[in-house]
C-alpha atoms as a PDB file:
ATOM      1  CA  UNK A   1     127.846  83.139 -70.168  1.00  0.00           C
ATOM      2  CA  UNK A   2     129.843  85.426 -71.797  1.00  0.00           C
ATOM      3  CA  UNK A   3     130.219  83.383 -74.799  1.00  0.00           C
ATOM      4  CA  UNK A   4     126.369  83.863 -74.867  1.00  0.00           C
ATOM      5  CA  UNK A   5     126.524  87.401 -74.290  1.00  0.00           C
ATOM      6  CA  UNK A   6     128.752  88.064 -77.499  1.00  0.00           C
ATOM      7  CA  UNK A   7     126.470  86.317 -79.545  1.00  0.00           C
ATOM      8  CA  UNK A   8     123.412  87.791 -78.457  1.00  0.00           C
ATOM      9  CA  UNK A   9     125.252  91.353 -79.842  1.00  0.00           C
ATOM     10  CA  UNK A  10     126.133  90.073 -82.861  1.00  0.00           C
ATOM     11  CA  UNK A  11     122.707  88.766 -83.406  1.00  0.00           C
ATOM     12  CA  UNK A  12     121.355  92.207 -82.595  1.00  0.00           C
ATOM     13  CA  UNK A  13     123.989  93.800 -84.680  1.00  0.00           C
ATOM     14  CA  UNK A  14     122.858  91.989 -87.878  1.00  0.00           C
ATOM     15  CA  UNK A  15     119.374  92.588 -87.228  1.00  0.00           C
ATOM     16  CA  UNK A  16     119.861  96.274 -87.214  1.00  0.00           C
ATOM     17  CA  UNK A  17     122.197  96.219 -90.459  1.00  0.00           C
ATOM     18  CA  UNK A  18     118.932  94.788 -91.871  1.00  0.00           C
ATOM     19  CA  UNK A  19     116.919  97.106 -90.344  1.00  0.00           C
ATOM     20  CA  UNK A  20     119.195 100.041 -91.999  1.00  0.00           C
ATOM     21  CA  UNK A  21     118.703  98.544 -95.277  1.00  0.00           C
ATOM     22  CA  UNK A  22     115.107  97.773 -95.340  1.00  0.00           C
ATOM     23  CA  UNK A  23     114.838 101.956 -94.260  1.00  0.00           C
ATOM     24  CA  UNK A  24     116.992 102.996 -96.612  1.00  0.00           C
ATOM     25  CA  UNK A  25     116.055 101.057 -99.774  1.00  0.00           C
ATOM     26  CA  UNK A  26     112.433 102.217 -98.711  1.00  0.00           C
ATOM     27  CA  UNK A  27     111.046 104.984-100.940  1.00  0.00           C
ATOM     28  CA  UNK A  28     111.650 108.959 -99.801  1.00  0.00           C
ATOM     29  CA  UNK A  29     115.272 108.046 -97.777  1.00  0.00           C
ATOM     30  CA  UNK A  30     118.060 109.170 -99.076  1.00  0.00           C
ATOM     31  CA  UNK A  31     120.715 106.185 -99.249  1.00  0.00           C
ATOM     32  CA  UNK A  32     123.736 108.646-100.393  1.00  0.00           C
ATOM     33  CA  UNK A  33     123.141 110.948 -97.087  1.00  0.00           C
ATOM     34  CA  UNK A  34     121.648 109.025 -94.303  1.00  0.00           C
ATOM     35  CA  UNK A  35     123.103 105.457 -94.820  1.00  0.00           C
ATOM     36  CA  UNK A  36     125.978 106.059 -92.377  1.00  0.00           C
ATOM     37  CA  UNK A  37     124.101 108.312 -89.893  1.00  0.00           C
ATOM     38  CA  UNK A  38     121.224 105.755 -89.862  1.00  0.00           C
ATOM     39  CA  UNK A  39     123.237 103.071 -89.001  1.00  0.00           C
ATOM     40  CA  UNK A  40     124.861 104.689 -86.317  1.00  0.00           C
ATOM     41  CA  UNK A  41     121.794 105.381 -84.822  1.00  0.00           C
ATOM     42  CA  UNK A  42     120.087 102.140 -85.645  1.00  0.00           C
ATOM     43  CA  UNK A  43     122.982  99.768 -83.710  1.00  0.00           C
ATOM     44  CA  UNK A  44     122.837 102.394 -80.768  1.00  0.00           C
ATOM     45  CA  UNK A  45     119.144 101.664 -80.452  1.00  0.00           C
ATOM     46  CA  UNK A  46     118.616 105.805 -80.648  1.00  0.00           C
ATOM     47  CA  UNK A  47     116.313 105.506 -83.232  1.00  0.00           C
ATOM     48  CA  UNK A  48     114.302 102.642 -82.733  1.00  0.00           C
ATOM     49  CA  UNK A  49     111.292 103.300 -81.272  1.00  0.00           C
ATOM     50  CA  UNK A  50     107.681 104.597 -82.014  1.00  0.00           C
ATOM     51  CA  UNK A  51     107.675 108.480 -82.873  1.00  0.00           C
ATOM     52  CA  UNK A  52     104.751 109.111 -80.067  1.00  0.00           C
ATOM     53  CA  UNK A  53     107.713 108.072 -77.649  1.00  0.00           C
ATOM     54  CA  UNK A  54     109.121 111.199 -76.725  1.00  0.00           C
ATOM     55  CA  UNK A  55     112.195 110.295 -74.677  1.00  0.00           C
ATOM     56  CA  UNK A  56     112.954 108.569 -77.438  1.00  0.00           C
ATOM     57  CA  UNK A  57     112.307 110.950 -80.334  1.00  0.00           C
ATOM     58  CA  UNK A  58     114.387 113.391 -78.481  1.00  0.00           C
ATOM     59  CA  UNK A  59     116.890 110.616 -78.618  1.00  0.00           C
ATOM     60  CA  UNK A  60     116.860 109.839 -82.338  1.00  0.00           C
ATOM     61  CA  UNK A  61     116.428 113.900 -82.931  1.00  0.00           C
ATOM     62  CA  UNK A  62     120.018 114.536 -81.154  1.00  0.00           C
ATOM     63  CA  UNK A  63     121.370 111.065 -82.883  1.00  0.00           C
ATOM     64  CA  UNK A  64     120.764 111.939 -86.303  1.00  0.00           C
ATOM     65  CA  UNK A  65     121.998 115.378 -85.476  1.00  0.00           C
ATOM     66  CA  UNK A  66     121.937 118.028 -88.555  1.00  0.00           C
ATOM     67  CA  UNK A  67     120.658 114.903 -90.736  1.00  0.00           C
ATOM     68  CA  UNK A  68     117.426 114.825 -88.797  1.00  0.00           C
ATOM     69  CA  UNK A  69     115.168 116.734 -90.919  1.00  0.00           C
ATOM     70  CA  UNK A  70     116.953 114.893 -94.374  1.00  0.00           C
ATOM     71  CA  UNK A  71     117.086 111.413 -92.177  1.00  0.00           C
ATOM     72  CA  UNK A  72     114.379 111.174 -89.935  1.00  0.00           C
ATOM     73  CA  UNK A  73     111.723 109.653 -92.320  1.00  0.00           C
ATOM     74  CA  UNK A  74     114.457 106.782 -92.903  1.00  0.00           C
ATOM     75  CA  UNK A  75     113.806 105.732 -89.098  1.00  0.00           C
ATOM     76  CA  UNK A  76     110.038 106.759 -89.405  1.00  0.00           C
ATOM     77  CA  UNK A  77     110.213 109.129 -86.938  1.00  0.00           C
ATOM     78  CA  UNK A  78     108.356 111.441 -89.793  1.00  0.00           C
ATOM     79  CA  UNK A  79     106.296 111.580 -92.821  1.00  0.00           C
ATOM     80  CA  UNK A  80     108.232 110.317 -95.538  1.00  0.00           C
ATOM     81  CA  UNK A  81     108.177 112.993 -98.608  1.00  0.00           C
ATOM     82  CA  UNK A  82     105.277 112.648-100.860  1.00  0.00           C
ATOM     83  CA  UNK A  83     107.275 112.972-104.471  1.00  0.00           C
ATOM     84  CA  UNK A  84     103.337 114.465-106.128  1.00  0.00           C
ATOM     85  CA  UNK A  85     103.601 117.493-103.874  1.00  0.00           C
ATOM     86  CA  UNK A  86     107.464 118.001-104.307  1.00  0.00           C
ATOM     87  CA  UNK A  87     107.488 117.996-108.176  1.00  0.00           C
ATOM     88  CA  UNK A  88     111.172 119.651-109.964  1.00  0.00           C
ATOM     89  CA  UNK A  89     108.615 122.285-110.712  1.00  0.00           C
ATOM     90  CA  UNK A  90     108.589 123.635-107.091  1.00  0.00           C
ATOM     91  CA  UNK A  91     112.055 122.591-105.889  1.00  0.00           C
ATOM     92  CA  UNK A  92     114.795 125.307-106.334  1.00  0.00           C
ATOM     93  CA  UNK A  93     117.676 127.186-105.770  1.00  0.00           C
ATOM     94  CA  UNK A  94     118.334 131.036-104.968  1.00  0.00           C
ATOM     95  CA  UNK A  95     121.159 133.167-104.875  1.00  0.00           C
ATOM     96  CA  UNK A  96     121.626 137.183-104.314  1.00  0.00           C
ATOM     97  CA  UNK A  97     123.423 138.168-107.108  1.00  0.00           C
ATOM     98  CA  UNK A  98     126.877 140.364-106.543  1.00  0.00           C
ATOM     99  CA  UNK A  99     126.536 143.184-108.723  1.00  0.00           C
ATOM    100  CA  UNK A 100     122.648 144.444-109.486  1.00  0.00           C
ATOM    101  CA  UNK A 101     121.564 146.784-111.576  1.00  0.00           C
ATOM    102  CA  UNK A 102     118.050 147.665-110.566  1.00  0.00           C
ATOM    103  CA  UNK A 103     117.681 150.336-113.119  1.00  0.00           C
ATOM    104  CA  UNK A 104     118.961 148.237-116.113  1.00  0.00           C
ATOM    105  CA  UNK A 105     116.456 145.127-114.923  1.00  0.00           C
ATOM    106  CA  UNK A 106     113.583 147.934-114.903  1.00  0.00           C
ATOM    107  CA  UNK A 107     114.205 149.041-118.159  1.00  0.00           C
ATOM    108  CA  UNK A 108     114.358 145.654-119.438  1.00  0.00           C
ATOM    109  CA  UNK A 109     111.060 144.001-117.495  1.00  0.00           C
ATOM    110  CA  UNK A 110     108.666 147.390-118.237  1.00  0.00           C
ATOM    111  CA  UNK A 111     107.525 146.596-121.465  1.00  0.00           C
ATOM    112  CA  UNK A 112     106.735 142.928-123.050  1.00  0.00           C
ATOM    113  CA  UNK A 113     109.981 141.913-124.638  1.00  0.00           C
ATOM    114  CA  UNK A 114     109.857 141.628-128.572  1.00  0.00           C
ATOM    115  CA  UNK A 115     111.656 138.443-129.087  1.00  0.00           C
ATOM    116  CA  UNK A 116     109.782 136.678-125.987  1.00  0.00           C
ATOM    117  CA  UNK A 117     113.010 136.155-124.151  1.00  0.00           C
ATOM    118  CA  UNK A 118     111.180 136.145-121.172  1.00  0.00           C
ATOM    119  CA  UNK A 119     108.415 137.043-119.683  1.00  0.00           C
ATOM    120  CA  UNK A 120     107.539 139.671-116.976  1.00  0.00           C
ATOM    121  CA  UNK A 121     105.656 139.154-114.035  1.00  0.00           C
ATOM    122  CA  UNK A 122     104.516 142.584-111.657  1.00  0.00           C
ATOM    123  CA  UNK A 123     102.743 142.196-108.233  1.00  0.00           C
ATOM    124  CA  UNK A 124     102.410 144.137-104.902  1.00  0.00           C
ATOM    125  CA  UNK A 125     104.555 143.061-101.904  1.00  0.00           C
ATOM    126  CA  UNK A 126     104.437 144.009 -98.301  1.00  0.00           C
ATOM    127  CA  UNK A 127     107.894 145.496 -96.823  1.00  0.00           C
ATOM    128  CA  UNK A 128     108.409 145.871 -93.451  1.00  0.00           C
ATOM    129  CA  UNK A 129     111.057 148.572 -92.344  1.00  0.00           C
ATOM    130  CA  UNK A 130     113.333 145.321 -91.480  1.00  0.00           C
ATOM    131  CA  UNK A 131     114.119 145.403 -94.976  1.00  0.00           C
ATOM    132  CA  UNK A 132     115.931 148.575 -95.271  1.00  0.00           C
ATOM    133  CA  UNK A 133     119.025 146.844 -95.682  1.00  0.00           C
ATOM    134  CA  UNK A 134     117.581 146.176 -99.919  1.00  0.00           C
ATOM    135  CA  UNK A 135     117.632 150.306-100.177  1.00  0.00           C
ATOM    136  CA  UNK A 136     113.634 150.441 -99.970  1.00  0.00           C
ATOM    137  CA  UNK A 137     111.680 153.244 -98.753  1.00  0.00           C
ATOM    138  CA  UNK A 138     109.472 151.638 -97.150  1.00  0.00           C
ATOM    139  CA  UNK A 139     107.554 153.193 -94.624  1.00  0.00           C
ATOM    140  CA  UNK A 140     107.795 157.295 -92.683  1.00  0.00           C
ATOM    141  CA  UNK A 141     107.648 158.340 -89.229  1.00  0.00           C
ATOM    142  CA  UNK A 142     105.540 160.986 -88.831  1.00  0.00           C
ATOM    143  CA  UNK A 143     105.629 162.982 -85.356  1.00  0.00           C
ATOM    144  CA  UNK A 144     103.000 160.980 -84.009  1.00  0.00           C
ATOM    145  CA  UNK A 145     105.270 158.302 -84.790  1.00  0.00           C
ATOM    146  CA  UNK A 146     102.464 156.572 -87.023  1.00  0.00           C
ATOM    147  CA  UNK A 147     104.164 154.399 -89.749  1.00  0.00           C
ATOM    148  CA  UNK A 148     103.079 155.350 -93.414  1.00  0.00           C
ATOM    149  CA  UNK A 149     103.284 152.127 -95.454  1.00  0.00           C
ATOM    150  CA  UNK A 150     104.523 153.067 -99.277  1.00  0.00           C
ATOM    151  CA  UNK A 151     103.300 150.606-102.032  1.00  0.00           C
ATOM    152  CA  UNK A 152     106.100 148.468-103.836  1.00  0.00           C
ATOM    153  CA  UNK A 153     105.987 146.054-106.496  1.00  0.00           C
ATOM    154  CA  UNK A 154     108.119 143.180-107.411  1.00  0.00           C
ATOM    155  CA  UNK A 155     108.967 142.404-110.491  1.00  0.00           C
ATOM    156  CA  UNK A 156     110.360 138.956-111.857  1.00  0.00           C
ATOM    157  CA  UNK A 157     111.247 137.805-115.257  1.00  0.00           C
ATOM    158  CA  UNK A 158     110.920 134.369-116.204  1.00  0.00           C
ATOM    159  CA  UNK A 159     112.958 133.052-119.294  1.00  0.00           C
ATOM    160  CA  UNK A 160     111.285 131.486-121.887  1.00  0.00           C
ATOM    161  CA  UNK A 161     113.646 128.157-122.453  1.00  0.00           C
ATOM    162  CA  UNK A 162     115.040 125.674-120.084  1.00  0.00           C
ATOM    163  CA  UNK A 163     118.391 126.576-119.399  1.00  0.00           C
ATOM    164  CA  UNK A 164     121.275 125.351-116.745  1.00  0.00           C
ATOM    165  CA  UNK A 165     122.042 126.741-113.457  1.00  0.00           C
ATOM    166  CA  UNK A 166     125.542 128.786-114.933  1.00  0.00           C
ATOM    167  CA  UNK A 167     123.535 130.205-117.350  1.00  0.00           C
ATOM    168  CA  UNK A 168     120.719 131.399-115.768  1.00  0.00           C
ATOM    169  CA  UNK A 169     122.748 133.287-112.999  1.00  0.00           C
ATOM    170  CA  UNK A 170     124.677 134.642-116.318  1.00  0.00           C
ATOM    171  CA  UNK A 171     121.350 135.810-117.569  1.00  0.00           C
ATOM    172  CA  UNK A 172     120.020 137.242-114.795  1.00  0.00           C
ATOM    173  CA  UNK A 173     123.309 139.087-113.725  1.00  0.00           C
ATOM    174  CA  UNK A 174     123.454 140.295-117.529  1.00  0.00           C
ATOM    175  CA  UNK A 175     119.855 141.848-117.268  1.00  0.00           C
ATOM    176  CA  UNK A 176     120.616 143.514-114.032  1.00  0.00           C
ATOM    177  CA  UNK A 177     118.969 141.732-111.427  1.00  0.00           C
ATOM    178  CA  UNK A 178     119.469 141.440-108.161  1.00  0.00           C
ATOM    179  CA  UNK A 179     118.731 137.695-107.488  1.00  0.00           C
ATOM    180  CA  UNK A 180     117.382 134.658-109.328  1.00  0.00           C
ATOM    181  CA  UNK A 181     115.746 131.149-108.941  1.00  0.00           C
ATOM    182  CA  UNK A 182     117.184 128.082-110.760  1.00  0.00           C
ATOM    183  CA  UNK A 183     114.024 125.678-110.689  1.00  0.00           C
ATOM    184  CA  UNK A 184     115.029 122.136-111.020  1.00  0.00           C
ATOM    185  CA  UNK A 185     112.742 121.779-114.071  1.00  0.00           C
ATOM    186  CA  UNK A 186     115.425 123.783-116.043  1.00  0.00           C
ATOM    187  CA  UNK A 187     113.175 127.128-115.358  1.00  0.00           C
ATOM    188  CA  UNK A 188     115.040 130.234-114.513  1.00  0.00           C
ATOM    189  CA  UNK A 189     113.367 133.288-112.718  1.00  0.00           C
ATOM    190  CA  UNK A 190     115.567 136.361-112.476  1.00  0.00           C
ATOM    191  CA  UNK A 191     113.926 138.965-109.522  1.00  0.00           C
ATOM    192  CA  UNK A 192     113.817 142.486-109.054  1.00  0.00           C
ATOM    193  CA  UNK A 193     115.438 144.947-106.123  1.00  0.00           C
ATOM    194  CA  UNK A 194     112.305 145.554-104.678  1.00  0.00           C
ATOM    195  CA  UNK A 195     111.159 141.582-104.225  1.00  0.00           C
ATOM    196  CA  UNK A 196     110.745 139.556-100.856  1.00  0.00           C
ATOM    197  CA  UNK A 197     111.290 135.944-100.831  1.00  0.00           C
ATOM    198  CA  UNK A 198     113.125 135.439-104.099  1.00  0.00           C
ATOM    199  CA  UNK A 199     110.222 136.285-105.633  1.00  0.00           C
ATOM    200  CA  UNK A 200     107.564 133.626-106.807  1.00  0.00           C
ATOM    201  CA  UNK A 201     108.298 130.103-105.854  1.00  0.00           C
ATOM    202  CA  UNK A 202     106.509 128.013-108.715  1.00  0.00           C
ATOM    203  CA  UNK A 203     107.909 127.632-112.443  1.00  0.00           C
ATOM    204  CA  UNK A 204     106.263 129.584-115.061  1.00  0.00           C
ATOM    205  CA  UNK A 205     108.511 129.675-117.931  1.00  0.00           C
ATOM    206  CA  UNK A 206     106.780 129.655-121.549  1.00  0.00           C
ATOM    207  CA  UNK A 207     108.977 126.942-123.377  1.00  0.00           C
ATOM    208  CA  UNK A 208     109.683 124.689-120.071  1.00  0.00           C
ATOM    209  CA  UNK A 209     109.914 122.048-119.579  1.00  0.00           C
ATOM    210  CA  UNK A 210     109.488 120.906-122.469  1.00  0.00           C
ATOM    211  CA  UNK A 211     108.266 117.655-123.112  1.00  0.00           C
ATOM    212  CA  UNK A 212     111.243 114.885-123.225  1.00  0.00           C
ATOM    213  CA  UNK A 213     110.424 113.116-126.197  1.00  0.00           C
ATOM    214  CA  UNK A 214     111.217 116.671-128.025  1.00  0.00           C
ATOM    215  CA  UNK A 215     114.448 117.382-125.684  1.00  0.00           C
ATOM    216  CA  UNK A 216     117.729 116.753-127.660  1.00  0.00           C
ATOM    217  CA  UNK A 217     120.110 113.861-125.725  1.00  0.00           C
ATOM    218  CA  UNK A 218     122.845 116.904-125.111  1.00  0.00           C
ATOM    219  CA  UNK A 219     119.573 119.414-123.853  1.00  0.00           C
ATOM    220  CA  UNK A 220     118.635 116.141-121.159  1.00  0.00           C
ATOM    221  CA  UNK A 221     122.086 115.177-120.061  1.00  0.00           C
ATOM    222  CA  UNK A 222     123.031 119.265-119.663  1.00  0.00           C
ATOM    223  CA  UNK A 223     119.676 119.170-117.527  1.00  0.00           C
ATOM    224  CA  UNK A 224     119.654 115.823-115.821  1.00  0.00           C
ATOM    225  CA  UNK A 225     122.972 116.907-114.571  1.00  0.00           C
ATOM    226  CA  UNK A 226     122.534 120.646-112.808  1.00  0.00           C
ATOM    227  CA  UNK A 227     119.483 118.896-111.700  1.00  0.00           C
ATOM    228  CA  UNK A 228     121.616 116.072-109.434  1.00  0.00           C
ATOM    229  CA  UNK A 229     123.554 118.618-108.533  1.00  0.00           C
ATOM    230  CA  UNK A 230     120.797 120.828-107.098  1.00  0.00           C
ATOM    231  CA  UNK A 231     119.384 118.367-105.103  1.00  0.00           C
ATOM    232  CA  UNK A 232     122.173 116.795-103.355  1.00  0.00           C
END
């Protein structure tokens, strides 16, 4: 009988090692992260169930621990990422910048620049007085303690070419600003004092990206790498 037993886990135990790697190999799971955490939860049984079960999603969601919202789609216990909707174009990474100059960024974004370095982008924002901690004025008390909203504007300042991640927080901390977004596309958006949100979230740099067949080998591998980098 307990011959029998043993078996019977080792058969189960090789069924869920296949299982892991028919979830991981599928498209939209990330092998490098969740392989190990998947498993885990795989032989445990956390994870396998239907998503509509909920003592069992709560199961799988305290299993896969911080991995869950990177993981879960591995296990199908969520939508697995649709790659159209997530293109490098939209994916990104921001950063407040140590030492802004929000004059110096002004007096460089105000007027078009000559050489088309980069181009400027102005808009309204909304500031709440949460914000005061970014040295905004942003709204009065008056004595009957109405608030007084004061129009701001954010400015932003995409570069023209593709550049890497160093180089675009270079730029943007040589222009004065006090943040920037590194698109994954090779885009770089440096942002003004006054924006929420790391300003806009959606590439719109003149020369980039450019197409590949025109990208030198170096320009690609410089590229392909801060990209990999990025994302893991």
């Amino acid at each position: 009988m307990e011959s029998l037993l043993k078996k019977l886990q080792l058969t189960l135990c090789v069924l869920a090692v296949f299982s892991v790697q028919f979830l991981l190999f599928s498209d939209g799971c990330n092998e490098a992260v969740c392989a190990s955490i998947v498993s885990k939860c795989m032989l445990t049984q956390s994870c396998k169930c239907d998503a509509k079960n909920t003592s069992c999603s709560k199961d799988c969601f305290y299993c896969l621990d911080y991995f869950y919202t990177e993981c879960c789609s591995c296990v199908e216990m969520c939508p697995r990422p649709n790659n159209t909707e997530n293109s490098l174009s939209q994916k990104s990474h921001v950063e407040d910048l140590a030492e802004p100059y929000p004059d110096l960024f002004n007096v460089l974004t105000e007027e078009k620049d000559r050489l088309l370095r980069w181009t400027t982008y102005t808009y309204p924002v909304t500031l709440s007085f949460i914000s005061l901690d970014k040295e905004v004025v942003v709204s009065t008390i008056t004595d009957n303690t109405v608030l007084e909203s004061v129009p701001v504007n954010c400015t932003v300042a995409f570069m023209s070419q593709c550049m890497s991640f160093n180089k675009c927080k270079n730029s943007c901390s040589s222009m004065g600003a006090s943040s920037y977004r590194w698109f994954h596309d090779g885009c770089c958006e440096c942002i003004g004092a006054t924006c929420l949100n790391y300003g806009m979230n959606e590439s719109r740099c003149l020369q980039c990206p450019p197409d590949k067949e025109d990208m030198t080998a170096e320009e690609q591998e410089v590229l392909d790498k801060d990209t990999s980098e990025k994302v893991r």
